[in-house]
C-alpha atoms as a PDB file:
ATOM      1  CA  UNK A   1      23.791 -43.905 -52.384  1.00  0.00           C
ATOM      2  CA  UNK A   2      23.807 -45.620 -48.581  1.00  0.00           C
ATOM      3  CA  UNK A   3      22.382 -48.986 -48.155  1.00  0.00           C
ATOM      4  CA  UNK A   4      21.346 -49.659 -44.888  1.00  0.00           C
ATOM      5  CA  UNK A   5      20.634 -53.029 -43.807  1.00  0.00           C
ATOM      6  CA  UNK A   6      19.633 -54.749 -40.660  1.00  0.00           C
ATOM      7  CA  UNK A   7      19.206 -58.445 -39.660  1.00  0.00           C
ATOM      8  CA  UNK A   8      15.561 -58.907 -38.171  1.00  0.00           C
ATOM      9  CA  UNK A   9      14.106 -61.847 -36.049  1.00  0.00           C
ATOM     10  CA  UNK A  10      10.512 -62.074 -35.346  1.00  0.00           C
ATOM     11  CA  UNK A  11       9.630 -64.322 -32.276  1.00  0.00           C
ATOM     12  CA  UNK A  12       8.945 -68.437 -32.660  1.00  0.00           C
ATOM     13  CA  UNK A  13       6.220 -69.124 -34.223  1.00  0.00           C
ATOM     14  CA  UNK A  14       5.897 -65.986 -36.129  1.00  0.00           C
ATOM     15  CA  UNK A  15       5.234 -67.268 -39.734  1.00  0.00           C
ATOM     16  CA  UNK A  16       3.535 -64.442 -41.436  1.00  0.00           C
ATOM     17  CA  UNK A  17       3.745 -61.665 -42.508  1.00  0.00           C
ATOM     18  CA  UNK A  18       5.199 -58.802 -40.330  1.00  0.00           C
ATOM     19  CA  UNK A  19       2.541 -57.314 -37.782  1.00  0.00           C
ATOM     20  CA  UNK A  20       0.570 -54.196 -38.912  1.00  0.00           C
ATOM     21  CA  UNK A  21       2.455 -51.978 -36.611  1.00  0.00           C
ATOM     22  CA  UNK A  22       5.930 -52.824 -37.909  1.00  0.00           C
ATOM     23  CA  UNK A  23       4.843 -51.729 -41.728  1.00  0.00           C
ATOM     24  CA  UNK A  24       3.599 -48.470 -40.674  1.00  0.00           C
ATOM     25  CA  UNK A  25       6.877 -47.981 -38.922  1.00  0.00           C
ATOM     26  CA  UNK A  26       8.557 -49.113 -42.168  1.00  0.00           C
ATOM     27  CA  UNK A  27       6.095 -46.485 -44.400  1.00  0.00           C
ATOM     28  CA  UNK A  28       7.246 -43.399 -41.734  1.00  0.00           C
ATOM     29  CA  UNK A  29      10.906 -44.136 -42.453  1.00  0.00           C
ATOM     30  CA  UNK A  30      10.373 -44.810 -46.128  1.00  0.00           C
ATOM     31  CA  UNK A  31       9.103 -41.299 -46.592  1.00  0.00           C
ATOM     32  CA  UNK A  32      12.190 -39.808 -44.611  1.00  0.00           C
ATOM     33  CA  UNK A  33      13.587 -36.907 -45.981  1.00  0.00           C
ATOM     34  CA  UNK A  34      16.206 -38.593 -48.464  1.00  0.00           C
ATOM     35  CA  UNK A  35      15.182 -41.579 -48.475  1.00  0.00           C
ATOM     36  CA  UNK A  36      15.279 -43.564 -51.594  1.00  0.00           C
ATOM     37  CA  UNK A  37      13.421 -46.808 -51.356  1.00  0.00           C
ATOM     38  CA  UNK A  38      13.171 -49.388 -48.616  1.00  0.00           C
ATOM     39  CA  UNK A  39      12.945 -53.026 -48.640  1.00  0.00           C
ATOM     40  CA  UNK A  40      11.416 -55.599 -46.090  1.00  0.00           C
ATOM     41  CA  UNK A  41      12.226 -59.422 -46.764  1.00  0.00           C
ATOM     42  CA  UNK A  42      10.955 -62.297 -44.768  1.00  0.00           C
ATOM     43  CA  UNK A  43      11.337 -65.891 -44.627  1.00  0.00           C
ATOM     44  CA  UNK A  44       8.078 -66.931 -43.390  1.00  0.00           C
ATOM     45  CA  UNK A  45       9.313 -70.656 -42.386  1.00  0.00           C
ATOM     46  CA  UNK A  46      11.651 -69.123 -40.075  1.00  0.00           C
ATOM     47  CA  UNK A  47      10.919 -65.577 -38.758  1.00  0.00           C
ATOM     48  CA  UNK A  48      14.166 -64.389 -39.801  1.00  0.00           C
ATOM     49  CA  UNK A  49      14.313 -61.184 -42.567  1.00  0.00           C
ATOM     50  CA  UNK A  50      16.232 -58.058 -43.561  1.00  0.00           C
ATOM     51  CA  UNK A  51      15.669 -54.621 -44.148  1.00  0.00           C
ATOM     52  CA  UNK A  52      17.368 -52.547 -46.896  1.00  0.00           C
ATOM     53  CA  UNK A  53      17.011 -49.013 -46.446  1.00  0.00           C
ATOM     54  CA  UNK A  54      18.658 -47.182 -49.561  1.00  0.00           C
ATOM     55  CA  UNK A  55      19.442 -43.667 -48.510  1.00  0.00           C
ATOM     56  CA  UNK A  56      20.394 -40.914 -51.348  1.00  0.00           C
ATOM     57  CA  UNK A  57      23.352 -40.197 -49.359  1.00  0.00           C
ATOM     58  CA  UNK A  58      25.277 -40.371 -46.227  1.00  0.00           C
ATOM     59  CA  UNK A  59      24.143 -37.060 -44.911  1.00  0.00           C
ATOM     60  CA  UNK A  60      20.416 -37.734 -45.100  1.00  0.00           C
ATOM     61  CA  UNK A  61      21.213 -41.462 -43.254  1.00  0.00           C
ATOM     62  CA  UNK A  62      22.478 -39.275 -40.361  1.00  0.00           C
ATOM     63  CA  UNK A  63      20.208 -37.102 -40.199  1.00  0.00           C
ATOM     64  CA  UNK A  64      17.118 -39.834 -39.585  1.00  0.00           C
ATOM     65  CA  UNK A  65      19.044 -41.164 -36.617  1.00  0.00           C
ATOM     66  CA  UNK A  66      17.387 -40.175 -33.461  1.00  0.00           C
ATOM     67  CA  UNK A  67      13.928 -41.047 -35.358  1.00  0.00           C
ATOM     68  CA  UNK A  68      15.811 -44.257 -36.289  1.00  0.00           C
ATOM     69  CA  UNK A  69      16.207 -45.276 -32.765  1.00  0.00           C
ATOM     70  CA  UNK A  70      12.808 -44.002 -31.712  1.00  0.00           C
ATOM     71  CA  UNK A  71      11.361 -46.456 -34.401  1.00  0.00           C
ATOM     72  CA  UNK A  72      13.316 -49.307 -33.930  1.00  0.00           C
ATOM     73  CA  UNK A  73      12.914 -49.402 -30.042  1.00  0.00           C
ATOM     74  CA  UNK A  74       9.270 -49.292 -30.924  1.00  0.00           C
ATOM     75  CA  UNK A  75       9.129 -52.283 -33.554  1.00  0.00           C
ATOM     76  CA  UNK A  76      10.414 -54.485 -31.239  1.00  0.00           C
ATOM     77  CA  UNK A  77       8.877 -53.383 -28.176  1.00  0.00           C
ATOM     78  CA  UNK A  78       5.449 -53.739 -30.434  1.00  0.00           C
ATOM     79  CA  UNK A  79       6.120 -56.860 -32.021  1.00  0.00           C
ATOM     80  CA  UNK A  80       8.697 -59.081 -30.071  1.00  0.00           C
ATOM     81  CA  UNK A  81      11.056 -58.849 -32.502  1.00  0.00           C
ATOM     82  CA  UNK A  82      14.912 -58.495 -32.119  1.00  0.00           C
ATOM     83  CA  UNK A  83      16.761 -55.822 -35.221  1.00  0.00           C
ATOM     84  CA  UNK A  84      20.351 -56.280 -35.217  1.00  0.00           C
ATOM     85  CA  UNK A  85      22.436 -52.434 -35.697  1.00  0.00           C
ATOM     86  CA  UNK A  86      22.960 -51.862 -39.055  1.00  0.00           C
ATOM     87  CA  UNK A  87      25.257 -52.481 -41.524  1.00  0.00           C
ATOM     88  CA  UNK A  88      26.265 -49.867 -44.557  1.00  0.00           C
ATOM     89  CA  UNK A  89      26.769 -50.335 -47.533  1.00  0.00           C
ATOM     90  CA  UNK A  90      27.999 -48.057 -50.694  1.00  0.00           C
ATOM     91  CA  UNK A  91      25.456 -48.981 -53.251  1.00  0.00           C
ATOM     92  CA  UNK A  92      27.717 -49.480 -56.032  1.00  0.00           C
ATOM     93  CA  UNK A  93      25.266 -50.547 -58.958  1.00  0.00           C
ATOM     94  CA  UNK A  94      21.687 -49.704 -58.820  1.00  0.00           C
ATOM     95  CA  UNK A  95      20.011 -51.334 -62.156  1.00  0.00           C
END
Protein backbone atom coordinates (compact mmCIF):
# COMPACT_ATOMS: atom_id res chain seq x y z
CA UNK A 1 0.00 0.00 0.00
CA UNK A 2 1.08 3.83 -1.26
CA UNK A 3 0.41 6.68 0.96
CA UNK A 4 0.18 9.73 -0.72
CA UNK A 5 0.32 12.87 1.07
CA UNK A 6 0.29 16.50 0.25
CA UNK A 7 0.75 19.71 2.33
CA UNK A 8 -2.38 22.05 1.69
CA UNK A 9 -2.83 25.86 2.47
CA UNK A 10 -6.11 27.47 2.18
CA UNK A 11 -5.94 31.36 1.80
CA UNK A 12 -5.93 33.91 5.12
CA UNK A 13 -8.73 33.96 6.69
CA UNK A 14 -9.99 30.67 5.63
CA UNK A 15 -11.11 29.08 8.99
CA UNK A 16 -13.60 26.50 8.03
CA UNK A 17 -14.12 23.89 6.68
CA UNK A 18 -12.81 23.22 3.09
CA UNK A 19 -15.13 24.81 0.29
CA UNK A 20 -17.82 22.53 -1.27
CA UNK A 21 -15.95 22.24 -4.46
CA UNK A 22 -12.71 20.92 -2.98
CA UNK A 23 -14.71 17.77 -1.24
CA UNK A 24 -16.30 16.77 -4.36
CA UNK A 25 -12.88 16.83 -5.91
CA UNK A 26 -11.70 14.77 -2.90
CA UNK A 27 -14.99 12.15 -3.36
CA UNK A 28 -13.92 11.76 -7.44
CA UNK A 29 -10.40 10.74 -6.42
CA UNK A 30 -11.52 8.68 -3.46
CA UNK A 31 -13.47 6.43 -5.76
CA UNK A 32 -10.38 6.06 -8.20
CA UNK A 33 -9.83 2.84 -9.45
CA UNK A 34 -7.49 1.44 -6.55
CA UNK A 35 -7.94 3.62 -4.32
CA UNK A 36 -8.10 2.64 -0.75
CA UNK A 37 -9.26 5.39 1.51
CA UNK A 38 -8.48 9.08 1.60
CA UNK A 39 -8.04 11.47 4.32
CA UNK A 40 -8.54 15.36 4.54
CA UNK A 41 -7.20 17.12 7.83
CA UNK A 42 -7.51 20.74 8.64
CA UNK A 43 -6.46 23.05 11.21
CA UNK A 44 -9.16 25.48 11.17
CA UNK A 45 -7.09 28.26 13.27
CA UNK A 46 -4.66 28.31 10.58
CA UNK A 47 -5.75 27.17 7.06
CA UNK A 48 -3.05 24.78 6.86
CA UNK A 49 -4.04 20.70 6.33
CA UNK A 50 -2.96 17.46 4.66
CA UNK A 51 -4.24 14.98 2.50
CA UNK A 52 -3.53 11.22 2.78
CA UNK A 53 -4.42 9.37 -0.15
CA UNK A 54 -3.79 5.51 0.57
CA UNK A 55 -3.46 3.80 -2.75
CA UNK A 56 -3.61 -0.27 -2.91
CA UNK A 57 -0.50 -0.10 -4.78
CA UNK A 58 2.01 1.74 -6.75
CA UNK A 59 0.57 0.86 -10.09
CA UNK A 60 -2.93 2.17 -9.45
CA UNK A 61 -1.12 5.67 -7.91
CA UNK A 62 0.28 6.00 -11.47
CA UNK A 63 -2.27 5.33 -13.19
CA UNK A 64 -4.63 8.36 -11.56
CA UNK A 65 -1.95 10.82 -12.56
CA UNK A 66 -3.10 12.90 -15.40
CA UNK A 67 -6.65 13.03 -13.47
CA UNK A 68 -4.43 13.92 -10.47
CA UNK A 69 -3.17 16.99 -12.06
CA UNK A 70 -6.46 17.84 -13.70
CA UNK A 71 -7.94 17.88 -10.08
CA UNK A 72 -5.45 19.53 -8.28
CA UNK A 73 -5.05 22.48 -10.80
CA UNK A 74 -8.75 22.76 -10.28
CA UNK A 75 -8.87 22.84 -6.30
CA UNK A 76 -6.77 25.56 -6.21
CA UNK A 77 -7.84 27.47 -9.07
CA UNK A 78 -11.53 27.00 -7.29
CA UNK A 79 -10.63 27.69 -3.91
CA UNK A 80 -7.35 29.82 -3.57
CA UNK A 81 -5.61 27.29 -2.12
CA UNK A 82 -1.88 26.30 -2.66
CA UNK A 83 -1.20 21.86 -2.58
CA UNK A 84 2.34 21.19 -2.25
CA UNK A 85 3.55 17.81 -4.80
CA UNK A 86 3.29 14.90 -2.98
CA UNK A 87 5.13 12.91 -0.88
CA UNK A 88 5.02 8.78 -0.80
CA UNK A 89 5.00 6.81 1.53
CA UNK A 90 5.14 2.75 1.95
CA UNK A 91 2.36 2.19 4.35
CA UNK A 92 4.07 -0.09 6.57
CA UNK A 93 1.33 -0.84 9.33
CA UNK A 94 -2.25 -0.32 8.62
CA UNK A 95 -4.22 -1.22 12.07
Amino acid sequence: MIAEVHQVKFPSGATAAPPEGANNLADEAAKAPGSAQLLTLMDISTGEGLVIHLWNDQAAYEAFAARRKELTADAERGSGSQIDPAHLYEVTYNG
